[in-house]
Protein backbone atom coordinates (compact mmCIF):
# COMPACT_ATOMS: atom_id res chain seq x y z
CA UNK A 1 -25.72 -9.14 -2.78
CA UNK A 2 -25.91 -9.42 0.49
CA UNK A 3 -24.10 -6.67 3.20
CA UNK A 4 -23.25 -7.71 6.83
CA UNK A 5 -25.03 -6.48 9.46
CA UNK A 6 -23.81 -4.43 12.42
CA UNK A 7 -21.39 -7.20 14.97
CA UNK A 8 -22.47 -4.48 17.66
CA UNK A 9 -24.51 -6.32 20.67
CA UNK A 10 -28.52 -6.73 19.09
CA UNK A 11 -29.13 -5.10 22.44
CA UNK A 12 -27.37 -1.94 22.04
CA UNK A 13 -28.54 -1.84 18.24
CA UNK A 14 -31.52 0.22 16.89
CA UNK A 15 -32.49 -0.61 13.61
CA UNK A 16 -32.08 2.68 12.00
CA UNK A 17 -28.13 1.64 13.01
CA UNK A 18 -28.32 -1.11 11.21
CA UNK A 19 -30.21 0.55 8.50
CA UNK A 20 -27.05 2.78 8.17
CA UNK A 21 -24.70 0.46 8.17
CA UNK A 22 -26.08 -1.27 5.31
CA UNK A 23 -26.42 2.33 3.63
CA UNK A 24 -22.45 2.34 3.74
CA UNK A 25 -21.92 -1.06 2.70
CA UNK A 26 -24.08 -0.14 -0.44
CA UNK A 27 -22.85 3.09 -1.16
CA UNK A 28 -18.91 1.45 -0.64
CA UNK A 29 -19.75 -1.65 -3.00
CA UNK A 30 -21.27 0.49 -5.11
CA UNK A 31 -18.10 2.95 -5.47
CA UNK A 32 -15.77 0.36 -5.58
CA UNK A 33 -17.41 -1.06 -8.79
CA UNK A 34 -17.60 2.34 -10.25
CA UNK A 35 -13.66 2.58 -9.60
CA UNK A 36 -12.58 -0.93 -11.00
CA UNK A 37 -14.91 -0.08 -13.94
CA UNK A 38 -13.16 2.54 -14.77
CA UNK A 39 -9.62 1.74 -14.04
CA UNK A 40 -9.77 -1.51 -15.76
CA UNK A 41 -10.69 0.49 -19.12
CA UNK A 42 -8.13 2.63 -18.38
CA UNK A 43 -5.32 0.14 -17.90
CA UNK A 44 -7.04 -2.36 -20.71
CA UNK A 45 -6.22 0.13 -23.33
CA UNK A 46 -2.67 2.09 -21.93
CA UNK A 47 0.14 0.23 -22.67
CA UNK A 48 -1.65 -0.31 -26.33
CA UNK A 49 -2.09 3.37 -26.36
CA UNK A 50 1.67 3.60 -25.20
CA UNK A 51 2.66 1.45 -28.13
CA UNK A 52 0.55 2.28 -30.85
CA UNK A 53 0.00 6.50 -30.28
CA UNK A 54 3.48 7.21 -29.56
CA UNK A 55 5.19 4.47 -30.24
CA UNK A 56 7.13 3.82 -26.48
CA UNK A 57 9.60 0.84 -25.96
CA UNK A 58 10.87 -0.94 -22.84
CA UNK A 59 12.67 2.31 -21.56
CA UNK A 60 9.59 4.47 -22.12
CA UNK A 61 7.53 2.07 -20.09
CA UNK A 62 9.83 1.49 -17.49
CA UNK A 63 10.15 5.49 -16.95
CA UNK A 64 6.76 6.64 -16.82
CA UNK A 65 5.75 3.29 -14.12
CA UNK A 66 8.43 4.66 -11.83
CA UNK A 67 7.39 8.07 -11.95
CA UNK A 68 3.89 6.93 -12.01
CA UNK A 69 4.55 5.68 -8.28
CA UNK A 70 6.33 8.61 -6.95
CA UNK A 71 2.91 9.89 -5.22
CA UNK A 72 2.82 6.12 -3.62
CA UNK A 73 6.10 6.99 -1.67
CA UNK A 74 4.05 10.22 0.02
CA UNK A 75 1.39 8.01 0.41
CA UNK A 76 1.96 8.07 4.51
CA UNK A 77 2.42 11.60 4.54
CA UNK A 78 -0.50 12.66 2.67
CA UNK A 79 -2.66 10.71 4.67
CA UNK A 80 -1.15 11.87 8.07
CA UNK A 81 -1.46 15.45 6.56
CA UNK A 82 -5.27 14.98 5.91
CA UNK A 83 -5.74 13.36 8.99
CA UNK A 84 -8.55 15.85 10.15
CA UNK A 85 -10.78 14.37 6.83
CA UNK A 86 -12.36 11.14 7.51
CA UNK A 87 -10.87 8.16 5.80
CA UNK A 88 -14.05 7.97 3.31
CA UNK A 89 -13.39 12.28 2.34
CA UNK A 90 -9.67 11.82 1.92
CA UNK A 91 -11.04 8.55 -1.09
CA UNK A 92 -13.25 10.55 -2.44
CA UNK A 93 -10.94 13.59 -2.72
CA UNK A 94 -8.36 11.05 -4.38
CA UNK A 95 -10.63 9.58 -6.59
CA UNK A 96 -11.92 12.93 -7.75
CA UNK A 97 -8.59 13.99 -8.94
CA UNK A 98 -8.20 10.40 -10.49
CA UNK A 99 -10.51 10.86 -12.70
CA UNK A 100 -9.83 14.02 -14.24
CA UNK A 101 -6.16 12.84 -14.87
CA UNK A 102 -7.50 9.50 -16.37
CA UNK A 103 -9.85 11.00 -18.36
CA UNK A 104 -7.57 13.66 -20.42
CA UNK A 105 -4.68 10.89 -21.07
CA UNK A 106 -5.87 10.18 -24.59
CA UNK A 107 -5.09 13.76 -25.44
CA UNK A 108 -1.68 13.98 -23.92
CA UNK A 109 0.83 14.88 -27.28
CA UNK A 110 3.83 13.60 -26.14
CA UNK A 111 5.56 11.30 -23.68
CA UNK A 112 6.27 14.26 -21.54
CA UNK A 113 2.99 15.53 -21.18
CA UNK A 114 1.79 12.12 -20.53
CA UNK A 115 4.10 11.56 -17.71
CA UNK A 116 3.00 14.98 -16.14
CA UNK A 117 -0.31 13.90 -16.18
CA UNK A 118 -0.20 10.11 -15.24
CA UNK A 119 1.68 11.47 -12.21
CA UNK A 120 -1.12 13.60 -11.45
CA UNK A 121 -3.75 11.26 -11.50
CA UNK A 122 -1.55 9.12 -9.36
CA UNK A 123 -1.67 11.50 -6.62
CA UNK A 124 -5.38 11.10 -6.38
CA UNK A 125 -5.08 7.33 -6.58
CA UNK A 126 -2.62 6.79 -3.98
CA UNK A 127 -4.91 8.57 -1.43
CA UNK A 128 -7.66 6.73 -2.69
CA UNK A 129 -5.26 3.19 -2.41
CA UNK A 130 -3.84 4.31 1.18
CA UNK A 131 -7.53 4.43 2.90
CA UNK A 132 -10.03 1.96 1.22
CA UNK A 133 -8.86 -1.00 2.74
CA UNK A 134 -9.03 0.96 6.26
CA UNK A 135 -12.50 1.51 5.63
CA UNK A 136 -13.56 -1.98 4.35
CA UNK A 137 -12.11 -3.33 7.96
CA UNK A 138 -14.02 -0.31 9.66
CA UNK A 139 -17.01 -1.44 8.45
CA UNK A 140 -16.70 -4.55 8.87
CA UNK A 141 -16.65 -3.51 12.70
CA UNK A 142 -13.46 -5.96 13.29
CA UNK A 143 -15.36 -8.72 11.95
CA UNK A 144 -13.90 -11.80 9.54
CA UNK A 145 -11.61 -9.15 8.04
CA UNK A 146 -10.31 -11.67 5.36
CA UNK A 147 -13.77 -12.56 4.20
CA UNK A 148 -14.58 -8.87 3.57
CA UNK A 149 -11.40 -7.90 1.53
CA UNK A 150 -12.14 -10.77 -0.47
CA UNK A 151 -15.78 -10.13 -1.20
CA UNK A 152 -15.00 -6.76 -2.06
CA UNK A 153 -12.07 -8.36 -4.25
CA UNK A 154 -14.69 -10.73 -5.65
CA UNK A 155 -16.91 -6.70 -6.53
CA UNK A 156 -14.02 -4.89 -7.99
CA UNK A 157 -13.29 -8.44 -9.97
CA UNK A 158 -16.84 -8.69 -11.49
CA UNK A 159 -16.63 -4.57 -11.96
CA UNK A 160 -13.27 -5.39 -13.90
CA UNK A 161 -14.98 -7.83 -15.95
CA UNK A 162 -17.92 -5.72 -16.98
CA UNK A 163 -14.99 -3.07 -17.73
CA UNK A 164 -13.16 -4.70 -19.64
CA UNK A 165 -15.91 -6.41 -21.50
CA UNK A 166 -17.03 -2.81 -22.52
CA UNK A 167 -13.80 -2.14 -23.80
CA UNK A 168 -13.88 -5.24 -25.76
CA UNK A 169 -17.11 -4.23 -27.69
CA UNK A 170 -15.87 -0.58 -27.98
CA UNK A 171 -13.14 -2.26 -30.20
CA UNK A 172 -15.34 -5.11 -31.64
CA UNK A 173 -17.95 -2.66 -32.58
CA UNK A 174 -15.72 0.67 -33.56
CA UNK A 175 -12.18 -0.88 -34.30
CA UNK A 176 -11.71 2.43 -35.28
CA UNK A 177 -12.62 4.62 -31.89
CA UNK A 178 -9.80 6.50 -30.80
CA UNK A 179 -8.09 5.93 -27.70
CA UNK A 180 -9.77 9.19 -26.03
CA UNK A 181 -13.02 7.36 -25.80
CA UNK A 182 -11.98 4.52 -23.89
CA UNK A 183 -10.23 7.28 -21.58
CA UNK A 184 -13.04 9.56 -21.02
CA UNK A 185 -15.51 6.97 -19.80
CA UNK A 186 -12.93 5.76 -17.74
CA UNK A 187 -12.43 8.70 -16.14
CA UNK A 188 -16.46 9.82 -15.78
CA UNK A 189 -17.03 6.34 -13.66
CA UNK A 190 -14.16 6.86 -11.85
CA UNK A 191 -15.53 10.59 -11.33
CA UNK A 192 -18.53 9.08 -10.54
CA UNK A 193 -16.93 7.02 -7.42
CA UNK A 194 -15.66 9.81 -6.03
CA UNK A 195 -18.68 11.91 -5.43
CA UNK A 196 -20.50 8.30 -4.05
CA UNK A 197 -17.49 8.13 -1.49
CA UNK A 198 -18.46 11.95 -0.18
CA UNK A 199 -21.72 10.39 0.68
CA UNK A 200 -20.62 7.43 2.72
CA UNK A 201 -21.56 7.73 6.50
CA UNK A 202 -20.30 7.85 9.92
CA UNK A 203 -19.75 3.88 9.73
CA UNK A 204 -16.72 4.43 7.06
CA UNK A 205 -15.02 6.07 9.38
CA UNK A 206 -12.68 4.84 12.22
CA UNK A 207 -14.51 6.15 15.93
CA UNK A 208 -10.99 6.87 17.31
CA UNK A 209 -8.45 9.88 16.51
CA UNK A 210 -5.99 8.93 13.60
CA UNK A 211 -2.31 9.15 14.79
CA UNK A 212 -1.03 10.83 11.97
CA UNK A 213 2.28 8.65 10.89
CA UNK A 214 3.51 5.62 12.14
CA UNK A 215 6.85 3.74 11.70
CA UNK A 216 7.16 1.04 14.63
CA UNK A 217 9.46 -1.46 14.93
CA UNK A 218 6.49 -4.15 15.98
CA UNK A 219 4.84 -3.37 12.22
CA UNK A 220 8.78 -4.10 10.83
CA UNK A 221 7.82 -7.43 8.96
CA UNK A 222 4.41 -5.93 7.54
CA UNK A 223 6.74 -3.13 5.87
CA UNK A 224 8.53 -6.11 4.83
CA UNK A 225 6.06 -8.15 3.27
CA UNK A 226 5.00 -5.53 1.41
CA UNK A 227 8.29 -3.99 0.15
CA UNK A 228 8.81 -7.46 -1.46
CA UNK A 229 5.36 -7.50 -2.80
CA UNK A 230 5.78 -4.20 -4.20
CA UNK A 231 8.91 -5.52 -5.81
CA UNK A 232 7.30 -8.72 -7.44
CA UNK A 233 3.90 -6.92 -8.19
CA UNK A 234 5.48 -4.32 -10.51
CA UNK A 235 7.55 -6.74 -12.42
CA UNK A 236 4.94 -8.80 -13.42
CA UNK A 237 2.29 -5.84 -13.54
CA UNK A 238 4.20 -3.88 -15.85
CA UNK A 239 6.11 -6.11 -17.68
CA UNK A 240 3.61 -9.40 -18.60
CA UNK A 241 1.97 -7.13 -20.05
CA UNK A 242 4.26 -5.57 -22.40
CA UNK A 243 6.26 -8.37 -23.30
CA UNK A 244 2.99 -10.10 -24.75
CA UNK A 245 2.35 -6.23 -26.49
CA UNK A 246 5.57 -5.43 -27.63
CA UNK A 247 7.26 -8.87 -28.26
CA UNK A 248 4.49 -11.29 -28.82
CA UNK A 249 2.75 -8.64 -30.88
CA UNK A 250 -0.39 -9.46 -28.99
CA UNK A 251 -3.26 -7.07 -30.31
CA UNK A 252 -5.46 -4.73 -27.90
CA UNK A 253 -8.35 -7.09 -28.77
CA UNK A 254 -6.67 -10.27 -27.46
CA UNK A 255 -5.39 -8.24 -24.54
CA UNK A 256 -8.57 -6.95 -23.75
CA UNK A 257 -9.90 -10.80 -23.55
CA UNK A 258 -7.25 -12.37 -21.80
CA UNK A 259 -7.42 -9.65 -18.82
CA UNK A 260 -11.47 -10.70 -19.19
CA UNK A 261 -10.71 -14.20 -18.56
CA UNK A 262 -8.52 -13.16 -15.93
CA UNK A 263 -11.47 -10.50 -14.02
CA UNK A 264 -13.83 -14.12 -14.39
CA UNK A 265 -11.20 -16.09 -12.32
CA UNK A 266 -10.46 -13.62 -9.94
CA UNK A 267 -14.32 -13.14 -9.29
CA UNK A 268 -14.87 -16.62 -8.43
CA UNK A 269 -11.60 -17.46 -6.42
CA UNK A 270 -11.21 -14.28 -4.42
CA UNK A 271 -13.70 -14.87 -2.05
CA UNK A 272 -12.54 -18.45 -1.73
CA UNK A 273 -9.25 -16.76 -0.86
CA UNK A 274 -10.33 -14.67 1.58
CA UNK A 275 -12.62 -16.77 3.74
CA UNK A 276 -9.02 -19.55 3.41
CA UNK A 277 -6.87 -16.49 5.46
CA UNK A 278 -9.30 -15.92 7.78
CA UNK A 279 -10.07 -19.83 8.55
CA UNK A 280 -6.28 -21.09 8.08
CA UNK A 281 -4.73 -17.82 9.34
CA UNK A 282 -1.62 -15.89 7.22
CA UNK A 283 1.52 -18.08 7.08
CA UNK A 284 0.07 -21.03 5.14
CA UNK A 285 -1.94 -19.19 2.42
CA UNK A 286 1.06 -16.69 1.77
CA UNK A 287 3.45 -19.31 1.70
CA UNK A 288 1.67 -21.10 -1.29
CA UNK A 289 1.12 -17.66 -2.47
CA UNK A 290 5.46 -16.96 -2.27
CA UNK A 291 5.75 -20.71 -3.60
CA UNK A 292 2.96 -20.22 -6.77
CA UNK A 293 5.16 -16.64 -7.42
CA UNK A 294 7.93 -18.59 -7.69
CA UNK A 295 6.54 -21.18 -10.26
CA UNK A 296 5.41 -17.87 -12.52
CA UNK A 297 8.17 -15.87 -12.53
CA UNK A 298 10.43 -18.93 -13.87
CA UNK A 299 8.10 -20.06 -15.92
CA UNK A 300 8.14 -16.45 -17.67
CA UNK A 301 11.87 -16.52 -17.36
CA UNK A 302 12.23 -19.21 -19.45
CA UNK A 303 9.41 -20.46 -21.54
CA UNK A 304 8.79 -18.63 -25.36
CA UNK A 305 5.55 -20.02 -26.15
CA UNK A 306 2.54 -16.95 -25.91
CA UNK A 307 0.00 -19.94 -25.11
CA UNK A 308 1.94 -20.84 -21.92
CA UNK A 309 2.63 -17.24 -20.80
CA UNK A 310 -1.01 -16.86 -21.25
CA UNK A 311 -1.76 -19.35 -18.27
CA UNK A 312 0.78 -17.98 -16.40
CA UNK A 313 -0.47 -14.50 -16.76
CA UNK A 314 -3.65 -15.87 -15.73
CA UNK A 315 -2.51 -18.07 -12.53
CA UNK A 316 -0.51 -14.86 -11.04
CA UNK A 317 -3.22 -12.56 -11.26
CA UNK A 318 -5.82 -15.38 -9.68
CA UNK A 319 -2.63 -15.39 -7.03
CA UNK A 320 -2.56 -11.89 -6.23
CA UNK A 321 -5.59 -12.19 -4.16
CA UNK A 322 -4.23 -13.85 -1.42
CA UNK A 323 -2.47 -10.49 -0.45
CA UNK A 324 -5.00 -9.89 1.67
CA UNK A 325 -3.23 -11.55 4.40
CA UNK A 326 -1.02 -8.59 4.50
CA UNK A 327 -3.71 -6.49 5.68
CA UNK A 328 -5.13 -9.21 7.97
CA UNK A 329 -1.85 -9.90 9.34
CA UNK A 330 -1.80 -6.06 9.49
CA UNK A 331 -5.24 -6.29 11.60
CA UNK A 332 -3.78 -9.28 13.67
CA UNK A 333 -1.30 -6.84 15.10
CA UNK A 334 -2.55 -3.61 14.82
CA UNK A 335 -2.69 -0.82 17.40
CA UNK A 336 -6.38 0.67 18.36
CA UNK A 337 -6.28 3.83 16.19
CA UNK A 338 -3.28 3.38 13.82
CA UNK A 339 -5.11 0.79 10.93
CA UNK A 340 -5.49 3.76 8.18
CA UNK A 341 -1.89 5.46 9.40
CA UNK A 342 -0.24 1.68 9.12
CA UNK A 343 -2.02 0.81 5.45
CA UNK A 344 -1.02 4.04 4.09
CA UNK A 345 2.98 3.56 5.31
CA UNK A 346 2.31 0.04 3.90
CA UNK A 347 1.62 1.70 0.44
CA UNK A 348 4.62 3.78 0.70
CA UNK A 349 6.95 0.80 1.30
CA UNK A 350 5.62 -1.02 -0.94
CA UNK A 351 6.19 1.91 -3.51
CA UNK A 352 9.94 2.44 -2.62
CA UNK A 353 10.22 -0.71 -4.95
CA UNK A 354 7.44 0.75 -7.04
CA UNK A 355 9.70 3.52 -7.72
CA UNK A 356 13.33 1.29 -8.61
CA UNK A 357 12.12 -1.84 -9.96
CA UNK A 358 10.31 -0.33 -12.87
CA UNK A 359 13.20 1.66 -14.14
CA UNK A 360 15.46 -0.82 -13.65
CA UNK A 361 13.95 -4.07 -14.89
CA UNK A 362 13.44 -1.81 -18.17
CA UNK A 363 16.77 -1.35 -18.73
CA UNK A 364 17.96 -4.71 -18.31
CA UNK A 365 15.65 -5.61 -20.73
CA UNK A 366 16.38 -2.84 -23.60
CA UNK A 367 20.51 -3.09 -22.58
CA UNK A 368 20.55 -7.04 -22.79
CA UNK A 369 17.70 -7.05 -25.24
CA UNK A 370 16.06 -9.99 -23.56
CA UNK A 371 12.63 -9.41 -21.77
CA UNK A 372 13.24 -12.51 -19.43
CA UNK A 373 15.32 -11.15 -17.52
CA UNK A 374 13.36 -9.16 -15.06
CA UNK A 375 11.44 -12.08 -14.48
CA UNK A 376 14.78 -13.96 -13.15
CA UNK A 377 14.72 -11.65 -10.51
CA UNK A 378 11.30 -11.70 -9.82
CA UNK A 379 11.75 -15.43 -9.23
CA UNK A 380 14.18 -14.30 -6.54
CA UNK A 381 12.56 -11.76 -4.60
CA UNK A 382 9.24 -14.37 -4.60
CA UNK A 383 11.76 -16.70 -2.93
CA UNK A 384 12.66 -14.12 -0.28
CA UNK A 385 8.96 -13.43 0.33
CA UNK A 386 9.27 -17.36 0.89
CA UNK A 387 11.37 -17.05 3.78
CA UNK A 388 9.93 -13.82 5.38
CA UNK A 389 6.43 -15.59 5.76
CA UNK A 390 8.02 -18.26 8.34
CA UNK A 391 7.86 -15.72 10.15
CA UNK A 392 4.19 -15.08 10.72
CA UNK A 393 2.22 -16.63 13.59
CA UNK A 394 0.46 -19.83 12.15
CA UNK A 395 -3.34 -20.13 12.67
CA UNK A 396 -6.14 -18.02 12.76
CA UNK A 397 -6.35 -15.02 14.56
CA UNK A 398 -8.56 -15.71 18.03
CA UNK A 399 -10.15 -12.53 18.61
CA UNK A 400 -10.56 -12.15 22.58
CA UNK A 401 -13.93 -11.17 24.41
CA UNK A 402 -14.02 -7.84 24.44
CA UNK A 403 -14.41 -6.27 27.53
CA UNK A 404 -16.13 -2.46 28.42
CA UNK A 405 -15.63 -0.78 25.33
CA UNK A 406 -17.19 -3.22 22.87
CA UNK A 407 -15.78 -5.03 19.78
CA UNK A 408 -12.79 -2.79 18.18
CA UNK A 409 -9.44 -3.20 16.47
CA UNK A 410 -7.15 -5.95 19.08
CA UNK A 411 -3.94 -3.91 20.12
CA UNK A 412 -1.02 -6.02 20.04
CA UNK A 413 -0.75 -6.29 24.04
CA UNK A 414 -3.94 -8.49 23.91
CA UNK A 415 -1.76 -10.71 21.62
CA UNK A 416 0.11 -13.73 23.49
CA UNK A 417 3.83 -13.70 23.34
CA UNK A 418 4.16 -16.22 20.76
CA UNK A 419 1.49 -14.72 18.10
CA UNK A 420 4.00 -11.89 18.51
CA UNK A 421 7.40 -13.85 17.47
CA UNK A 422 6.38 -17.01 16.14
């Protein structure tokens, strides 16, 4: 694989800069697999776990996700409270923690204790969410923005893959392996990305002071954006899932294959994806994003056959990568030294839905005993993220010359009126 080179002026580069730079690229990539190793063994094998160790319905599920996502509501608070760490010691803090939560769920007892400790290792993953795409656009020194989110979509797909396949011979090979297994080397890579994240350089980190928290009226329809993506992303997230589990009777071994077909696509397209945003700009890829969402969610609402909701599964997840444009929208617009500040309040809006929607599409679903509708409503919050992306500026963003201080983050003033309010 091949890591970009500094975007700094070849004659104000030395090549032990760009020697460094490459250092953080590899140590980042490298971290970022170990993470989506590990978390996709993790979340391969829960909600199987959930079902088959103790034996959780709709309710159970739909409690322990919105819990889960408290720690994503502090998500702007904990980063402007660690906002003497550098962005790439506040990840690797988070994904320390992470991975000792991870890696003791198999031996949680009861529902209780696995609450307690899946909000524990949500704490760590939260910090670890609210920073890393922060750092990805710091190192990317303000450079195709979109293309970078989506190669490192297109790493943390193929990591997925290689997770998942491991999880898939675990069970081929040991049908009979307990869940704690599966767990623990979860949480060892994911232990293992944190301590490579200590060791990331000078580059991962942003070269102006961090404000601590921002809430501006000008970053109003980001929070937006991502409030209704929060909303959509956990009804489909959490309840695809268990509908195919817990309806369609769909065994761990099939699950485990269909989220593998699922890390293949997303490997392939999410690059595509990104270099699209940056080329075409945010309005038109997120509207056929809002428009696709649309097509899934009533296509869960209403269809019965588990071939069908197989392909949908499939096409939302290959969908979900065009969220990058929220952060390159995000990057469009941002102020000089608020990008990590403006992600993590990002995270926390998005989690105020995290939060409701989990708790309440569960007990539609267990009071009405019909699984389909959630998705109804999914359909119509996908239709309101319709209508909010008219709102973005069309185009690509035109980064201007820089001028004195070198190529940095845009504040909005050097935006024209209209890329403001169009």
């Amino acid at each position: 694989m091949t890591f970009p080179r500094s975007s700094e002026p070849s004659v104000t580069s030395l090549p032990e800069e760009a020697r460094s730079l490459r250092r953080d690229w590899g140590r980042f990539t490298t971290l970022t697999a170990l993470f989506y190793f590990g978390f996709a063994i993790y979340m391969g094998v829960f909600q199987n776990f959930l079902r088959d160790v103790l034996h959780a319905g709709p309710m159970e599920l739909g409690g322990l996700e919105s819990l889960r996502e408290v720690p994503g509501l502090l998500a702007a608070l904990t980063a402007g409270t660690l906002v003497a760490l550098a962005e790439s010691r506040v990840a690797g803090l988070g994904l320390i923690i992470a991975s000792f939560g991870m890696g003791v769920t198999g031996l949680m007892p009861t529902y209780a204790t696995l609450v307690l400790i899946s909000v524990f290792w949500s704490v760590g993953f939260h910090l670890y969410a609210s920073v890393a795409p922060a750092i990805t656009l710091t190192l990317a020194k303000g450079e195709e923005g979109g293309r970078h989110l989506g190669r490192m979509g297109a790493v943390g797909s193929v990591a997925t893959l290689g997770g998942l396949a491991t999880a898939w011979l675990m069970r081929y090979s040991l049908p009979n392996l307990p869940y704690n297994a599966y767990f623990f080397l979860a949480g060892a890579c994911i232990f293992a990305s944190g301590l490579t994240c200590l060791m990331l350089g000078r580059h991962a980190a942003s070269s102006e002071p961090r404000a601590r928290l921002i809430l501006r009226r000008e970053y109003g329809l980001f929070y937006l954006l991502t409030f209704l993506e929060g909303c959509r992303r956990q009804i489909f997230a959490i309840f695809a899932s268990f509908a195919l589990i817990l309806v369609y009777k769909v065994p761990l071994e099939n699950m485990l294959l269909l989220q593998l077909i699922n890390a293949v696509l997303i490997a392939i397209t999410a690059p595509v994806i990104g270099r699209i945003v940056d080329r075409k700009g945010e309005r038109g890829p997120l509207t056929f994003y809002s428009i696709g969402l649309i097509v899934v969610f009533l296509g869960y609402a209403s269809l019965r056959r588990v071939e069908a909701l197989y392909a949908l599964f499939l096409i939302d997840n290959v969908l979900f990568s065009f969220g990058v444009g929220f952060t390159t929208y995000l990057n469009r617009i941002v102020r000089k030294n608020e990008l990590t500040p403006c992600v993590a309040m990002g995270t926390t809006m998005n989690h105020i839905a995290a939060v409701t929607v989990p708790i309440g599409g569960a007990w539609l679903w267990q009071h009405y005993q019909n699984y389909q509708l959630p998705f109804w409503i999914g359909a119509a919050i996908a239709a309101g993220s319709l209508l909010t992306t008219r709102w973005l500026p069309q185009g690509p963003f035109v980064r201007p010359v820089p001028i004195g201080e070198g190529i940095g983050i845009v504040p909005p003033a050097n935006l024209t009126t209209a890329e403001r309010t169009v």
